[in-house]
C-alpha atoms as a PDB file:
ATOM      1  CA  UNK A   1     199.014   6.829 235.707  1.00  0.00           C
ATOM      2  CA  UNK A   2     196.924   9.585 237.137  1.00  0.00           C
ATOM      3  CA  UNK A   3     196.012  13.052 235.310  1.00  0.00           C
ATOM      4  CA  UNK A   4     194.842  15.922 237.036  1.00  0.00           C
ATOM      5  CA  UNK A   5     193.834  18.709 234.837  1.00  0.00           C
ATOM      6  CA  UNK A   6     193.378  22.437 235.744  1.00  0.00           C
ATOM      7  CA  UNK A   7     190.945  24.598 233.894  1.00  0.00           C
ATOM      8  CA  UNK A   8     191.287  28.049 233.120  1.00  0.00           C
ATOM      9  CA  UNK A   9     191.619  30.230 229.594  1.00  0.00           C
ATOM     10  CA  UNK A  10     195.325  30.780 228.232  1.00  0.00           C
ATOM     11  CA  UNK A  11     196.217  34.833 227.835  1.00  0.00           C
ATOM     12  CA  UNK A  12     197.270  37.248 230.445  1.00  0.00           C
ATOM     13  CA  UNK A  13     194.022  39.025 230.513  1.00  0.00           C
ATOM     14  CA  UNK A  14     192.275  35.949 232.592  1.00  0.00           C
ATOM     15  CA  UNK A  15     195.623  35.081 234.602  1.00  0.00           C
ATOM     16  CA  UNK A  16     193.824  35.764 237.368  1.00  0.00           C
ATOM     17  CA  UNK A  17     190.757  35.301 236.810  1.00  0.00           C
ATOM     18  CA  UNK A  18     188.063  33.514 239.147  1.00  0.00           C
ATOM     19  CA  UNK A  19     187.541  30.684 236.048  1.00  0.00           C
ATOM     20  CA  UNK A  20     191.237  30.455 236.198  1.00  0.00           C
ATOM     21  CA  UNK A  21     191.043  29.037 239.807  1.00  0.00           C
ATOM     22  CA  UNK A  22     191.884  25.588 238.437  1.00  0.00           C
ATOM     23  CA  UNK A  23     195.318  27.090 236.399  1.00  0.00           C
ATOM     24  CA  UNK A  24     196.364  28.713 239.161  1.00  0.00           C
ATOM     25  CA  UNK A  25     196.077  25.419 241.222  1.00  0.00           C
ATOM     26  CA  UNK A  26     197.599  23.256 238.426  1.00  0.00           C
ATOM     27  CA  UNK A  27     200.612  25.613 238.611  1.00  0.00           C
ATOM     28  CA  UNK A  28     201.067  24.993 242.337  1.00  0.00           C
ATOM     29  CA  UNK A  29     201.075  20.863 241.594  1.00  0.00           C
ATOM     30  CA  UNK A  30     203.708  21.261 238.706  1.00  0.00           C
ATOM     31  CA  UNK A  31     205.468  23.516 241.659  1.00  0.00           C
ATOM     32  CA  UNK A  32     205.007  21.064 244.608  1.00  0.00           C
ATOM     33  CA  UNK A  33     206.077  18.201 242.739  1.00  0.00           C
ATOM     34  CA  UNK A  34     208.845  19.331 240.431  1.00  0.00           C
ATOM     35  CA  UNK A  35     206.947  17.836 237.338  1.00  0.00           C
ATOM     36  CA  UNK A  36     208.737  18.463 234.073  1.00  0.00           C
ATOM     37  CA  UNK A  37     207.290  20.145 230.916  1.00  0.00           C
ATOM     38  CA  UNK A  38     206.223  17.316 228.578  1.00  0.00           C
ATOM     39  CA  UNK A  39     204.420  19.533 226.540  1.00  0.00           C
ATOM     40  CA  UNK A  40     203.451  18.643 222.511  1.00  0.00           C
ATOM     41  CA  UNK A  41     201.223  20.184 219.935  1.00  0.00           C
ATOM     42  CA  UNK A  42     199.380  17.422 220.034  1.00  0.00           C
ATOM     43  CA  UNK A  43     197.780  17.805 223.226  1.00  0.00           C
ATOM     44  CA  UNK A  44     196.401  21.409 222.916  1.00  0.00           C
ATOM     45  CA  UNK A  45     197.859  22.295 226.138  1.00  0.00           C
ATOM     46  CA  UNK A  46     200.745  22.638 228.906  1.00  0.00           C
ATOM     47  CA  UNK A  47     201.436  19.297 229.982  1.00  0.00           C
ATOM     48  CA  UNK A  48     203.703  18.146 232.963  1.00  0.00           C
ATOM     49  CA  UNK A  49     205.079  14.897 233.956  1.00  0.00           C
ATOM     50  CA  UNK A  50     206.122  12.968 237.358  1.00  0.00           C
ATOM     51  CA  UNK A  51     206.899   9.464 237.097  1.00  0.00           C
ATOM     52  CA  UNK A  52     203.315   8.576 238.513  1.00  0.00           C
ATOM     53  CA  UNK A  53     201.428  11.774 237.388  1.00  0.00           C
ATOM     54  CA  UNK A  54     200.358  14.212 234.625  1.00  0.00           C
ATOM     55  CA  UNK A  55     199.438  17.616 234.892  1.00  0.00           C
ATOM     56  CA  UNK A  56     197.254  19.393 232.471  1.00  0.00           C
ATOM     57  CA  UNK A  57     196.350  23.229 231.564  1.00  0.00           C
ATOM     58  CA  UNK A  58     194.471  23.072 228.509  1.00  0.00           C
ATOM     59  CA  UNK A  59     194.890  25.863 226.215  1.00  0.00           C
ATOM     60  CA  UNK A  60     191.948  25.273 224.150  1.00  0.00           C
ATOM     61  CA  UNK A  61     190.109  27.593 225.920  1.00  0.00           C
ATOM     62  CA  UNK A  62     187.834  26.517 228.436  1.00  0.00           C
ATOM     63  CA  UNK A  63     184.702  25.578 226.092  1.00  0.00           C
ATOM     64  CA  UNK A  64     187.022  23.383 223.979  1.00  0.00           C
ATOM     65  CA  UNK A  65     188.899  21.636 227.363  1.00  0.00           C
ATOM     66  CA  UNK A  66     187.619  17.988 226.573  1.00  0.00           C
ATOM     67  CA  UNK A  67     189.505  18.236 223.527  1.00  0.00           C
ATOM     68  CA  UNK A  68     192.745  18.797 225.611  1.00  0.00           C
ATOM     69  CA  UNK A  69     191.854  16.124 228.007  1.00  0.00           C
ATOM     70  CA  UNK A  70     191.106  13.213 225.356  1.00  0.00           C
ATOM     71  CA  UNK A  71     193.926  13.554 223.861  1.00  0.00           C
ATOM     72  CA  UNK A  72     196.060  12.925 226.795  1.00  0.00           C
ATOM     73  CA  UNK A  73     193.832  10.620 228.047  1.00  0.00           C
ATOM     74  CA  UNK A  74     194.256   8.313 224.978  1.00  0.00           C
ATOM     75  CA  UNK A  75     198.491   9.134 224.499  1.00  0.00           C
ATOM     76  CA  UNK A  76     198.879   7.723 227.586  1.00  0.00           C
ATOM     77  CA  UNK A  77     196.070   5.800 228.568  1.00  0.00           C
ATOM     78  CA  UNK A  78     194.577   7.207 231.721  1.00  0.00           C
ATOM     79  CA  UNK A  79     191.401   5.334 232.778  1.00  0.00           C
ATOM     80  CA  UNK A  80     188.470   8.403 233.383  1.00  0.00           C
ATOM     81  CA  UNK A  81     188.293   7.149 237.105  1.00  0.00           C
ATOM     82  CA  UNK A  82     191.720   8.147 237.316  1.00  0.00           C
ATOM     83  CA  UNK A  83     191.056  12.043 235.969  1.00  0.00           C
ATOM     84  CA  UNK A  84     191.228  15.093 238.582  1.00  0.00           C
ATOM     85  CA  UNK A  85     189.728  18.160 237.404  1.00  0.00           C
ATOM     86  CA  UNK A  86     189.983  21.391 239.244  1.00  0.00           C
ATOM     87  CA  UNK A  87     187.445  23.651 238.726  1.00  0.00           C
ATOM     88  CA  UNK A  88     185.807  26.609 240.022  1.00  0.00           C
ATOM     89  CA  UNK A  89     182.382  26.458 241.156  1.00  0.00           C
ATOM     90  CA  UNK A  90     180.102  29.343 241.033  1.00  0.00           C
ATOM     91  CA  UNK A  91     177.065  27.210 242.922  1.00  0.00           C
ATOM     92  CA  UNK A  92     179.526  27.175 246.036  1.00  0.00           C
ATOM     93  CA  UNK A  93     180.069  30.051 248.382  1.00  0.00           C
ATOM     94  CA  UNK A  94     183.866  31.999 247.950  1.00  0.00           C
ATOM     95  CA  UNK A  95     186.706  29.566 249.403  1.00  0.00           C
ATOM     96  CA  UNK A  96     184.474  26.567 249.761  1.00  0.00           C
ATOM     97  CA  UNK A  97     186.466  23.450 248.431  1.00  0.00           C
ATOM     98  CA  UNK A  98     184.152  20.222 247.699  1.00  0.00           C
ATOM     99  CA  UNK A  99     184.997  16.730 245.759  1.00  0.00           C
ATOM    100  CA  UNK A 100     182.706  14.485 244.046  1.00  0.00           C
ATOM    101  CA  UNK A 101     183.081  11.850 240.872  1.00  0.00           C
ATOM    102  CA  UNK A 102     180.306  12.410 237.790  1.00  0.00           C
ATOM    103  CA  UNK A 103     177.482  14.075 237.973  1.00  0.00           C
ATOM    104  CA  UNK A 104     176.353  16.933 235.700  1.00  0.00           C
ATOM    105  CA  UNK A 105     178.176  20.076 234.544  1.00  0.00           C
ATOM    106  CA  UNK A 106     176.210  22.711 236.223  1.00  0.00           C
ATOM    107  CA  UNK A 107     176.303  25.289 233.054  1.00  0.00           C
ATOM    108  CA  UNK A 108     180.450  24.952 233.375  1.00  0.00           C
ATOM    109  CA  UNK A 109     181.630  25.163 230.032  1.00  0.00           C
ATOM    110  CA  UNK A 110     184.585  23.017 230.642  1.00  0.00           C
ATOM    111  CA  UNK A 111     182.678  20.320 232.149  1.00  0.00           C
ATOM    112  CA  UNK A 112     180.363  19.989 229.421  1.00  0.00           C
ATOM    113  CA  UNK A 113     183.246  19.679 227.088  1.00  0.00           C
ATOM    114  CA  UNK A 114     184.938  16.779 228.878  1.00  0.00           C
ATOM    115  CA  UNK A 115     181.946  15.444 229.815  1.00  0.00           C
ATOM    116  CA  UNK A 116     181.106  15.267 225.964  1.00  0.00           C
ATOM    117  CA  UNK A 117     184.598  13.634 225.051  1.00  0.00           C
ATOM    118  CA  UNK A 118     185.994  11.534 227.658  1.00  0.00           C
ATOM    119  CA  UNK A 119     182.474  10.610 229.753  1.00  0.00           C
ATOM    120  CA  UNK A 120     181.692  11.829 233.137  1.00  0.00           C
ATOM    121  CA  UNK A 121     183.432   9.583 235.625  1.00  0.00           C
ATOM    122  CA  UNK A 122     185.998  11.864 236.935  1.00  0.00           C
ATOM    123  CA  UNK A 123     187.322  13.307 239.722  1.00  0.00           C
ATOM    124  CA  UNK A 124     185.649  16.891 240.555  1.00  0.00           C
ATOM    125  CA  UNK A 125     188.048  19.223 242.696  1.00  0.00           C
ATOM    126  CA  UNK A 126     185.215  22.054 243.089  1.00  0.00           C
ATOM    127  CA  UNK A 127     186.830  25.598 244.510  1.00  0.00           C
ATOM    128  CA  UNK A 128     183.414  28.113 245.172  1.00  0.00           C
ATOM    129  CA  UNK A 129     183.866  31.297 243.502  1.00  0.00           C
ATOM    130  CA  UNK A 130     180.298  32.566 244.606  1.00  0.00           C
ATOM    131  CA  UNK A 131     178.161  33.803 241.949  1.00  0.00           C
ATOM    132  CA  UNK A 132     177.084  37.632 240.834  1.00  0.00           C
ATOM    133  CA  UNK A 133     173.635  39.003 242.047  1.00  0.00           C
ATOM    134  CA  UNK A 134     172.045  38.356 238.132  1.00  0.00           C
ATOM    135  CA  UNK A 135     172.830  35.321 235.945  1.00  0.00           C
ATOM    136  CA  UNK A 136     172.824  37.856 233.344  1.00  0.00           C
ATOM    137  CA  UNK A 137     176.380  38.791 235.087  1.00  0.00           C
ATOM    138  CA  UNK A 138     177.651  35.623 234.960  1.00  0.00           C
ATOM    139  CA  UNK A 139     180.028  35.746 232.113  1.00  0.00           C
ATOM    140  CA  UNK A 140     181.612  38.970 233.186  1.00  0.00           C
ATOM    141  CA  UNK A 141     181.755  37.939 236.842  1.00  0.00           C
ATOM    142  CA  UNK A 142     183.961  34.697 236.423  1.00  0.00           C
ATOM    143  CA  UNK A 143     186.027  36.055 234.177  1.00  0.00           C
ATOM    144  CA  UNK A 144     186.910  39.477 236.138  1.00  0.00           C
ATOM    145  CA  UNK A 145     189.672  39.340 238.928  1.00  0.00           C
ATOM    146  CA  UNK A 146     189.546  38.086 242.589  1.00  0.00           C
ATOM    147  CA  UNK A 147     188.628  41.769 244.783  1.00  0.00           C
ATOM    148  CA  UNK A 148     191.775  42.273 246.938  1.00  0.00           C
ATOM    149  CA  UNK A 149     190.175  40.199 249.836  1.00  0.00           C
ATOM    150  CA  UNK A 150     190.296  37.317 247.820  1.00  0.00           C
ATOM    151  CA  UNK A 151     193.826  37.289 246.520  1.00  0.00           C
ATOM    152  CA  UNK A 152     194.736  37.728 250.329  1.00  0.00           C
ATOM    153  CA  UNK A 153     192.881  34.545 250.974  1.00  0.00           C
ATOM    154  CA  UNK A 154     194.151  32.733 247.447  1.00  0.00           C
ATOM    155  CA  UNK A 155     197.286  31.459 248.251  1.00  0.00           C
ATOM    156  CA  UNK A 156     196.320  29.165 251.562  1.00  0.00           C
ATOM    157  CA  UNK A 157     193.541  27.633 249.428  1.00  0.00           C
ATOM    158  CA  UNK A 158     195.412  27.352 246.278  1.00  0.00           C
ATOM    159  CA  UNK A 159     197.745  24.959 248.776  1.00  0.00           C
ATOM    160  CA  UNK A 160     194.660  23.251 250.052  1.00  0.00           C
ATOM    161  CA  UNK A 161     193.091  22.209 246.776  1.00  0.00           C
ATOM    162  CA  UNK A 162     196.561  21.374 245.628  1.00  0.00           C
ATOM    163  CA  UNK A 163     197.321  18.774 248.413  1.00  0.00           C
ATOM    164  CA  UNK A 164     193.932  17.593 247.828  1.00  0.00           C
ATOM    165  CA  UNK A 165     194.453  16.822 244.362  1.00  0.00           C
ATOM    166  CA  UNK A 166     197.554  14.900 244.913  1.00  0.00           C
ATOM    167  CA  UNK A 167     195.450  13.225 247.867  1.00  0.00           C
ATOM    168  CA  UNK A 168     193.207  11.892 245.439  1.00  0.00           C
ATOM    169  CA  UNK A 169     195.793   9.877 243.701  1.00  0.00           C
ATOM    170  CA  UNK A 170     196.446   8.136 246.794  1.00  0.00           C
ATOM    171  CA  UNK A 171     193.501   7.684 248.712  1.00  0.00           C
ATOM    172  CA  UNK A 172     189.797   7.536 248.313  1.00  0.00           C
ATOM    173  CA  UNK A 173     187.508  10.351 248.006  1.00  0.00           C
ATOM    174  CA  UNK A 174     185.829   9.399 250.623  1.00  0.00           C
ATOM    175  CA  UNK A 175     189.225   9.842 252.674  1.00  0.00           C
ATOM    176  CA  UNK A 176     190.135  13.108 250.957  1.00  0.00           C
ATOM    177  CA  UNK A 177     186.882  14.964 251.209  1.00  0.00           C
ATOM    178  CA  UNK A 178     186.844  13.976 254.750  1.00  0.00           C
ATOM    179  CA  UNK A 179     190.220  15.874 255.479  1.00  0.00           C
ATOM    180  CA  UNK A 180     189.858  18.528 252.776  1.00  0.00           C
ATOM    181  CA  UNK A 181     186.337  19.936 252.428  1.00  0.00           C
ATOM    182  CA  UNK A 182     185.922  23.299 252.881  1.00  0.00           C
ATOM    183  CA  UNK A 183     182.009  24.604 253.486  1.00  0.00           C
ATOM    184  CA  UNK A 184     182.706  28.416 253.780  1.00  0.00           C
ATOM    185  CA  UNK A 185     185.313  31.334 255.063  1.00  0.00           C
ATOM    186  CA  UNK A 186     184.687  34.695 256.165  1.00  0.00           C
ATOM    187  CA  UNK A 187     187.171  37.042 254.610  1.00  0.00           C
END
């Protein structure tokens, strides 16, 4: 069993949002691959099924994801080197798409939290955001909306990452970030 988890805030006002990235992604999966709503009270978030694969929007907020994530982890068992999270990254340029498994959480607020509850070992499905011109920005710049360039460009790498993600259930990472990464785009 694989679980591939999308992270984002609930509420309309960060729909779409550049920390939504990973929502808006996790929606396209549970699109793509028809999975049905398994969702309980118990796992503080939206929760989709396949036969082979669950998909996860926790609604916990993003600092509280890892709370989300361990408990669906331990319902159903999932090993951490079989966790996807999608994420966006604000140390990548706009549109880049990148992969790795552990490491730190690079100030992301969701990170930390899963890294805190379930461990580090994941999957890492990194979508670049770009960051504001002062870190003193930073809260107000991830959670304000893509500029109109951007949601031009959002669907085609909303596929990407998507495919990706279900790529990494199947193949290495090795194998997926060679046919997936994404350095940069000019919008």
């Amino acid at each position: 069993m694989w679980l591939v988890v999308g992270l984002g805030n609930p509420g309309a006002e960060y729909e779409k949002t550049r920390h939504n990235i990973g929502f808006l992604t996790l929606d396209r999966l549970v699109e793509k691959t028809g999975a049905v709503s398994t969702s309980s009270s118990l796992f503080h978030g939206e929760l989709y099924k396949t036969e082979k694969l669950l998909f996860l929007k926790p609604t916990t907020y993003m600092n509280r994801s890892g709370l989300s994530v361990q408990a669906v982890k331990q319902f159903y068992k999932v090993e951490i080197e079989n966790i996807v999270v999608i994420h966006d990254d604000l140390d990548l340029p706009f549109g880049a798409l990148r992969f790795k498994k552990g490491g730190g959480s690079g100030g992301h607020n969701g990170l930390k939290s899963i890294d805190a509850t379930v461990g580090n070992g994941y999957i890492r499905v990194r979508m670049g955001i770009d960051k504001p011109l002062y870190k003193s920005q930073t809260a107000n710049y991830v959670l304000s909306p893509f500029s109109k360039e951007e949601m031009e460009f959002l669907p085609d790498w909303i596929d990407r990452a998507s495919e990706a993600a279900l790529e990494l259930t199947r193949h290495t990472l090795d194998h997926v970030a060679s046919r997936f990464t994404v350095k940069r785009v000019e919008l």
